[in-house]
Protein backbone atom coordinates (compact mmCIF):
# COMPACT_ATOMS: atom_id res chain seq x y z
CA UNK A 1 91.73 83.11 95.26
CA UNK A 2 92.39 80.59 91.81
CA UNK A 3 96.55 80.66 91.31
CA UNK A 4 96.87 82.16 87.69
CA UNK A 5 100.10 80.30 86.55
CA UNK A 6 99.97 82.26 82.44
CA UNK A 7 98.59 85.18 81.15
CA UNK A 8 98.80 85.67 77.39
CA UNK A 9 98.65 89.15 76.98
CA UNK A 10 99.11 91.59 73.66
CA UNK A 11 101.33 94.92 73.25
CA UNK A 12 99.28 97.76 72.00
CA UNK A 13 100.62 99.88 69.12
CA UNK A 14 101.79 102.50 72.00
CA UNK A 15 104.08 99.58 73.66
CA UNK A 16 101.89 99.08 76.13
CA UNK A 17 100.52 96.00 77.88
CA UNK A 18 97.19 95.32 79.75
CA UNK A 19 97.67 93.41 82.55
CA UNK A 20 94.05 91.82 84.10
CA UNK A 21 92.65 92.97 87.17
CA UNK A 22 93.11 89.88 89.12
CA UNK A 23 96.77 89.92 88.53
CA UNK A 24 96.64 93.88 88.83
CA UNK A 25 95.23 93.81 92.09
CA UNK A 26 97.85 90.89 93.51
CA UNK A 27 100.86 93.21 91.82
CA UNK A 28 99.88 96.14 93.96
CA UNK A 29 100.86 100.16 92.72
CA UNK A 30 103.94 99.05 91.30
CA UNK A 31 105.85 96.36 89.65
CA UNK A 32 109.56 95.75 88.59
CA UNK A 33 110.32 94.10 84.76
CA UNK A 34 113.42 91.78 85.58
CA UNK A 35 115.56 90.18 82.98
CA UNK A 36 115.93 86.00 83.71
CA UNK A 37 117.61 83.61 81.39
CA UNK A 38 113.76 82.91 80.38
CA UNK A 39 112.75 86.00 79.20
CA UNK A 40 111.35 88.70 81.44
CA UNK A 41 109.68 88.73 85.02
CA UNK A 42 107.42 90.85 86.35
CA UNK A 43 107.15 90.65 90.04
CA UNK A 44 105.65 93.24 92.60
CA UNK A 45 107.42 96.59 93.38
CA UNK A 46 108.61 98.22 96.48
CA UNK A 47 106.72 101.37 96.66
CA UNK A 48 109.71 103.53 97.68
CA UNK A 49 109.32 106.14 100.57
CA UNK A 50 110.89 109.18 99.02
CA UNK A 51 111.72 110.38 102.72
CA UNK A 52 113.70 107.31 103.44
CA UNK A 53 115.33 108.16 100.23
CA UNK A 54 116.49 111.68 100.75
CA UNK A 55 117.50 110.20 104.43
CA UNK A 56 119.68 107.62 102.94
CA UNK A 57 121.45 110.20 100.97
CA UNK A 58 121.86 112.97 103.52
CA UNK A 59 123.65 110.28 105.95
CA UNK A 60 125.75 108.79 103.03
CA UNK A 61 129.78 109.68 103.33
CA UNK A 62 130.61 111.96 100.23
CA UNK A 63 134.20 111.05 98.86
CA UNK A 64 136.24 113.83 98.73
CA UNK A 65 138.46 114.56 95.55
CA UNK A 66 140.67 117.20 96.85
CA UNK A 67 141.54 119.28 100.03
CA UNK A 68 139.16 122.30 100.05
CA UNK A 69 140.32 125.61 100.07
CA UNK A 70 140.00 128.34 102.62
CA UNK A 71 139.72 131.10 100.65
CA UNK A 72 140.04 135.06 102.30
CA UNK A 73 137.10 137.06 102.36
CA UNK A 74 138.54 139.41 98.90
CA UNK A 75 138.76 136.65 96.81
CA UNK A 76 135.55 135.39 97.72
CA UNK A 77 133.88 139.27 97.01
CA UNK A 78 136.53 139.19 93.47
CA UNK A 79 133.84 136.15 92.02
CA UNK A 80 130.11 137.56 93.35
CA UNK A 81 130.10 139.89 90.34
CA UNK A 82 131.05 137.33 88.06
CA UNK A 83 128.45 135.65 85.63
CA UNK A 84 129.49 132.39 83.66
């Protein structure tokens, strides 16, 4: 496979750029657009398991802003009828 150092490519009137298929294929599904000193880098994306995901954020601690309340069984019943 021939290293392609530069690619010259133009911005559609939608914003959009066409990236070849060589350099398409070596990028994979997806691709992240970082910010250097330079200019902009486009390097190949983690494709992101959305399980793994959700996992992360079940098992993450939640910081706690107050005490909660234990509130009786009346006052509980007092909001159900309530609409906001």
């Amino acid at each position: 496979m021939e290293l392609v150092e530069q690619v010259n490519v133009k911005v559609d009137s939608k914003g959009r750029i066409c990236i070849p298929a060589e350099i398409r294929k070596e990028i994979g599904e997806t691709a992240t657009i970082k910010r250097v000193p330079e200019g902009f880098l486009l390097v190949p994306g983690k494709k992101e398991d959305a399980v793994e995901k959700l996992r992360k954020i079940i098992n993450s601690k939640r910081k706690r802003t107050g005490k909660p309340e234990n509130w009786s069984p009346e006052k509980m019943k007092s909001i159900w009828g309530k609409s906001e």
